[in-house]
C-alpha atoms as a PDB file:
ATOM      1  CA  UNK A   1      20.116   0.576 -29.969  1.00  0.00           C
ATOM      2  CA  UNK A   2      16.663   1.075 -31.625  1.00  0.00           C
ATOM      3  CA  UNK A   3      14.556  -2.241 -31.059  1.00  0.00           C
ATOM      4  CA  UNK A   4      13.648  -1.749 -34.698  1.00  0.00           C
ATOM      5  CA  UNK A   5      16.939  -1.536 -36.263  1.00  0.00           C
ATOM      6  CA  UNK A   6      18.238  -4.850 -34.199  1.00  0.00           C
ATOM      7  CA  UNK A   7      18.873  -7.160 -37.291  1.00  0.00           C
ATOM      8  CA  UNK A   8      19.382 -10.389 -36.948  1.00  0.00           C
ATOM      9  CA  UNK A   9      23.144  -9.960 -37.660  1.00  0.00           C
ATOM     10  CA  UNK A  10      22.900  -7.731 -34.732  1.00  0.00           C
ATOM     11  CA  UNK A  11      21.780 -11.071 -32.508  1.00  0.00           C
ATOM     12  CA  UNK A  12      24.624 -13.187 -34.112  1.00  0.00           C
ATOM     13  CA  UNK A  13      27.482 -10.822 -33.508  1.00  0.00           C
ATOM     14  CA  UNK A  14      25.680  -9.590 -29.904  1.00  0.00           C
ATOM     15  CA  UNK A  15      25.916 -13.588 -29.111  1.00  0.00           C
ATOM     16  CA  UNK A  16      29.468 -13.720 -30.422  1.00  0.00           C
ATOM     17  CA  UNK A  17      30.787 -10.728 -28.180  1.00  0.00           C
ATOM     18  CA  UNK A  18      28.790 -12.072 -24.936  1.00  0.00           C
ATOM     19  CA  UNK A  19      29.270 -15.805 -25.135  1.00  0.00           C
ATOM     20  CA  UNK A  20      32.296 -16.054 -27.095  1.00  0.00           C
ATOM     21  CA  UNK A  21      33.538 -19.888 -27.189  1.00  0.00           C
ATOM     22  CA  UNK A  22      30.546 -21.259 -25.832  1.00  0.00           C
ATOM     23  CA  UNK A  23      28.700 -23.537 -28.363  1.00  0.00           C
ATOM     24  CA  UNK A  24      26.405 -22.145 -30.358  1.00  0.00           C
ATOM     25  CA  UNK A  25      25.639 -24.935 -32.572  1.00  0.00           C
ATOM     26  CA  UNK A  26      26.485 -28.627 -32.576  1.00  0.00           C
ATOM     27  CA  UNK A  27      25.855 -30.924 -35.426  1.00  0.00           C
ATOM     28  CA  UNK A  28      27.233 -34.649 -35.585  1.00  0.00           C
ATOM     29  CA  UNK A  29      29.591 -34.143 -32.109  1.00  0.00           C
ATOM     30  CA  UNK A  30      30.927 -31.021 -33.951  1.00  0.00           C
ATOM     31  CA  UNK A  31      30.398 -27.778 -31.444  1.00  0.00           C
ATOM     32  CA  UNK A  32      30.872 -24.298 -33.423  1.00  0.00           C
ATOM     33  CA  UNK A  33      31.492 -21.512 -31.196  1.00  0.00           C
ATOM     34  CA  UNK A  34      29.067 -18.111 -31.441  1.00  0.00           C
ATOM     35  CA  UNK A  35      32.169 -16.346 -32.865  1.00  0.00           C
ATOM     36  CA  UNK A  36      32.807 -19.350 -34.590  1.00  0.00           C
ATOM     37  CA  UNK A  37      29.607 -18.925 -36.352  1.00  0.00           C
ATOM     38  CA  UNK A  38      29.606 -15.038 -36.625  1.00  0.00           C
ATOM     39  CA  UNK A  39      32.960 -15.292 -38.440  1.00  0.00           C
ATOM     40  CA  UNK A  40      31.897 -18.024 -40.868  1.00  0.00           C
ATOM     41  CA  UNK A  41      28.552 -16.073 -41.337  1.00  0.00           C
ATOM     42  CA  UNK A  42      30.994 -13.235 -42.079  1.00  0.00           C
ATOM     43  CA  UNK A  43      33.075 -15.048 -44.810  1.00  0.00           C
ATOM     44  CA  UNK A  44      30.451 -16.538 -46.294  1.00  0.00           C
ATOM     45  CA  UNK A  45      28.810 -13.235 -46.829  1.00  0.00           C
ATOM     46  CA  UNK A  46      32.331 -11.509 -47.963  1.00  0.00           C
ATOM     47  CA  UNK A  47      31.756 -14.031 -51.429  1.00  0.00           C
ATOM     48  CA  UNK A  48      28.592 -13.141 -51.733  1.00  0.00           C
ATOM     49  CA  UNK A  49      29.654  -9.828 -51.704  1.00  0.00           C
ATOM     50  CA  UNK A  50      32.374 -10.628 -54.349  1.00  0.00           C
ATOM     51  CA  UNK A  51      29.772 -12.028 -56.477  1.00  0.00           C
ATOM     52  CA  UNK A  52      27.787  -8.773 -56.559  1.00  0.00           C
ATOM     53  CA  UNK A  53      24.746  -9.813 -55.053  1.00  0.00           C
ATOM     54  CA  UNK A  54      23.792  -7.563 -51.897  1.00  0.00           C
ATOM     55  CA  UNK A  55      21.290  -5.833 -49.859  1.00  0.00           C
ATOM     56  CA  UNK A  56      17.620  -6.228 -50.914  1.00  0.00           C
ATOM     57  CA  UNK A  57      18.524  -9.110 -53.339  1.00  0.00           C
ATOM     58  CA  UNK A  58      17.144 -12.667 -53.368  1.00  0.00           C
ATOM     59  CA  UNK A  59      18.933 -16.077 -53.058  1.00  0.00           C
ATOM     60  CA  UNK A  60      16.555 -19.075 -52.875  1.00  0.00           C
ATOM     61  CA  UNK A  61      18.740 -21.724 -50.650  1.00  0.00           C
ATOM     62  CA  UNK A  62      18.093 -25.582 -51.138  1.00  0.00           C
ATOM     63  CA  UNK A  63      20.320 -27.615 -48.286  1.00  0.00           C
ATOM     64  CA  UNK A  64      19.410 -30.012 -45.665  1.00  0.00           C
ATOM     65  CA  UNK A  65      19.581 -28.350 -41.999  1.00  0.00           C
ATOM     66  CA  UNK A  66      23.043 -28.295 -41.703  1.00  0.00           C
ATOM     67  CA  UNK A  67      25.869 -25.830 -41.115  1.00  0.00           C
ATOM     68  CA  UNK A  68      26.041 -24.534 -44.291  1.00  0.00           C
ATOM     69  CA  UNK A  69      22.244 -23.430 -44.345  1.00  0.00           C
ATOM     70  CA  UNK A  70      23.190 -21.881 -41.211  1.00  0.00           C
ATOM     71  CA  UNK A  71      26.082 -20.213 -42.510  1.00  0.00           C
ATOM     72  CA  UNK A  72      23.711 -18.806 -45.754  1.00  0.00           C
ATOM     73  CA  UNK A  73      21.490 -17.698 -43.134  1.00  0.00           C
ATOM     74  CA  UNK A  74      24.052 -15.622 -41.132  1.00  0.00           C
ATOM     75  CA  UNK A  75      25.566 -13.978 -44.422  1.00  0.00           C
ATOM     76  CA  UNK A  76      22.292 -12.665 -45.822  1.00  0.00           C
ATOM     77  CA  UNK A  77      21.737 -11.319 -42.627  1.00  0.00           C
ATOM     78  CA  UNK A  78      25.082  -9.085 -42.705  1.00  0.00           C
ATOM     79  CA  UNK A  79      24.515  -8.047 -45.893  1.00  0.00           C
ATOM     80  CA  UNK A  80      20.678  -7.719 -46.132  1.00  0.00           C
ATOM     81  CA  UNK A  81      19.737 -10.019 -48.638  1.00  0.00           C
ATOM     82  CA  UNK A  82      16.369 -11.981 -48.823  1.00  0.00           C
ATOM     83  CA  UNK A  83      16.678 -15.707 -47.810  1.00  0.00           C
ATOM     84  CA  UNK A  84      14.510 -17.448 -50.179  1.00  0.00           C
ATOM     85  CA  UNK A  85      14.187 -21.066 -48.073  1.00  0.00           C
ATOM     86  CA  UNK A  86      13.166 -24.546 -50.376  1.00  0.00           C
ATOM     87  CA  UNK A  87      12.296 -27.661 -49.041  1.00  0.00           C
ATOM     88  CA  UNK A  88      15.494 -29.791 -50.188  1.00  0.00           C
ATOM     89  CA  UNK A  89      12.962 -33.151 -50.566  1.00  0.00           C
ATOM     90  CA  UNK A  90      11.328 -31.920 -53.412  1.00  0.00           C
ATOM     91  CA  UNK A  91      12.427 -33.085 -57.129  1.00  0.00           C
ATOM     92  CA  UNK A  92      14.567 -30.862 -59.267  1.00  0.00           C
ATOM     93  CA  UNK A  93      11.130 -30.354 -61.439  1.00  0.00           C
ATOM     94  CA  UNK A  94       9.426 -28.880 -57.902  1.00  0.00           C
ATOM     95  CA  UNK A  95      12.524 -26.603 -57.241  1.00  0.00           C
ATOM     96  CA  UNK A  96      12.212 -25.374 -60.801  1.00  0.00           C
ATOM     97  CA  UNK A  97       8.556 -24.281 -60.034  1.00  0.00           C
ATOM     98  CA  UNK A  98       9.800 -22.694 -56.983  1.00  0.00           C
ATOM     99  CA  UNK A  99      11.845 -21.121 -58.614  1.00  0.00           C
ATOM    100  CA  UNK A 100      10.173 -19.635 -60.986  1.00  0.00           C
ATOM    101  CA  UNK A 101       7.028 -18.556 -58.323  1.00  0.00           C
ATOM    102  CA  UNK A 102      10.280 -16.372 -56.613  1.00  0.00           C
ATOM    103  CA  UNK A 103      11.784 -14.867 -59.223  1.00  0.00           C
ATOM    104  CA  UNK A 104      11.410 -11.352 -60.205  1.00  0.00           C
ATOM    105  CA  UNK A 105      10.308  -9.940 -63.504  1.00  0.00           C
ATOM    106  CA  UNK A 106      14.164  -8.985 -65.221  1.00  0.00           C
ATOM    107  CA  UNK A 107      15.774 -10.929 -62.544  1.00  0.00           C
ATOM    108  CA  UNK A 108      19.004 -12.941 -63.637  1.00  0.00           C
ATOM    109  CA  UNK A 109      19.752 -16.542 -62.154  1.00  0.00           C
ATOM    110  CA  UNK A 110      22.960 -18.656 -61.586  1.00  0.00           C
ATOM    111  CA  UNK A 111      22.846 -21.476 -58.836  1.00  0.00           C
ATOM    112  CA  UNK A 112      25.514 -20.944 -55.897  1.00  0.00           C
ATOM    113  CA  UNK A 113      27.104 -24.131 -53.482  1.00  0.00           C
ATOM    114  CA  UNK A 114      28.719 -23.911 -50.561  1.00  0.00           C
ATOM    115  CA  UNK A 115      29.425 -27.527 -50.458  1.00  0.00           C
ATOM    116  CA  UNK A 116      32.168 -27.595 -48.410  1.00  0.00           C
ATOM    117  CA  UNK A 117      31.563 -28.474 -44.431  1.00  0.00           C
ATOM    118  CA  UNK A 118      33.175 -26.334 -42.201  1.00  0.00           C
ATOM    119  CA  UNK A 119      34.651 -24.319 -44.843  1.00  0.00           C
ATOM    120  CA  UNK A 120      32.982 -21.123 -45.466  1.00  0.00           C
ATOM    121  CA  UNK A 121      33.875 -19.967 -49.632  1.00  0.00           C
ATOM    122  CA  UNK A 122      32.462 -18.067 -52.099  1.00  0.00           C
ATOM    123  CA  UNK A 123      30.124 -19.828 -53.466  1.00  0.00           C
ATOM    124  CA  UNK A 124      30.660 -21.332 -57.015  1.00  0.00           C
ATOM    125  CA  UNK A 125      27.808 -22.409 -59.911  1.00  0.00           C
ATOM    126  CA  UNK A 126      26.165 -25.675 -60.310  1.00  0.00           C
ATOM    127  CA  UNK A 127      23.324 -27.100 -62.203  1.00  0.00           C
ATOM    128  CA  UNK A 128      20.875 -29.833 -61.146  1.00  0.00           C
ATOM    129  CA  UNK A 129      21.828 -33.130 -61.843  1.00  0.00           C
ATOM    130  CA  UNK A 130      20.011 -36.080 -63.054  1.00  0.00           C
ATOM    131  CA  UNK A 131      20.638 -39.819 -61.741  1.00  0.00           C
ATOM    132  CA  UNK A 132      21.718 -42.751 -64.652  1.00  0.00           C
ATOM    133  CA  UNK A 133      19.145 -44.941 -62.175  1.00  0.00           C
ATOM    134  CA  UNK A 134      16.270 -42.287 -62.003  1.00  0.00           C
ATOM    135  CA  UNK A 135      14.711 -40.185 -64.384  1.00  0.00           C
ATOM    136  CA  UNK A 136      13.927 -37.218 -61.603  1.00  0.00           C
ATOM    137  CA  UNK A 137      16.608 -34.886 -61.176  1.00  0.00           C
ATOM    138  CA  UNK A 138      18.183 -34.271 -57.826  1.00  0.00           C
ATOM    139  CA  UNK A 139      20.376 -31.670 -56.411  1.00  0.00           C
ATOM    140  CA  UNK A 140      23.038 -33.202 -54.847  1.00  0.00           C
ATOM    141  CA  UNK A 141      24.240 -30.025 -52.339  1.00  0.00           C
ATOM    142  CA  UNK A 142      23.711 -27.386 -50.538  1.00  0.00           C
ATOM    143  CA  UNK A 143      22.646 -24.882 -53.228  1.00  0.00           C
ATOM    144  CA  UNK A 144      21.521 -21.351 -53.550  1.00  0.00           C
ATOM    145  CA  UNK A 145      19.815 -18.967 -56.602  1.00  0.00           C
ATOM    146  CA  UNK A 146      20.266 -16.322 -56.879  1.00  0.00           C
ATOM    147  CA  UNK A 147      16.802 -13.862 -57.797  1.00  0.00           C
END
């Protein structure tokens, strides 16, 4: 294979084929596999696929370093989409600017979550939400807009 045309998908399912079962990732005593993680990267990037957005397209992912972000990761990879990374500290006002900074001109935007662990979905739409206690909204999940 061309060194140029080895994708990072290429790495993930290269790493799935050679080491199989052994851990790829482990987060809180949890080990995922490298096929483990291939094949959630893979199902998480079938829904984004059912959602319409594909190769060349943006999603701007808010989560903390989890599995999930991982998973987001993996899935644009397959499927060639832009990873748009934001810092998941900053205030729902921040992300907004962010936002707005990576959007294109005509773009559309809906807000994906893949909020549950350990289960890759297709993602579904959310909105920021705003605390009774604090007048800054905060996303509460692993989130992802799409540009």
């Amino acid at each position: 294979m061309d060194v140029q045309a080895f994708t990072v998908y290429d790495m993930i399912a290269r790493a799935a084929s050679v080491h199989g079962d052994a851990p790829a990732v482990i987060q809180a005593d949890r080990p995922l596999s490298f096929r483990q993680f291939k094949d959630r990267a893979d199902a998480l990037a079938g829904g984004l696929a059912a959602l319409g957005i594909g190769k060349g397209e943006r999603i701007c992912i808010l989560a903390q370093n989890d599995l999930a972000y991982l998973d987001l990761y993996g899935a644009c990879a397959r499927e060639g989409i832009v990873a748009y990374p934001i810092n998941w500290r900053l205030t729902a006002d921040e992300v907004e600017h962010v936002l707005e900074r990576a959007a294109r001109p005509g773009s559309r935007r809906s807000t994906l979550s893949t909020e549950r662990p350990g289960k890759p979905r297709a993602p579904t739409c959310h909105r920021p939400t705003r605390s009774p206690s604090s007048p800054r909204r905060r996303w509460t999940s692993c989130r992802a807009a799409r540009y």
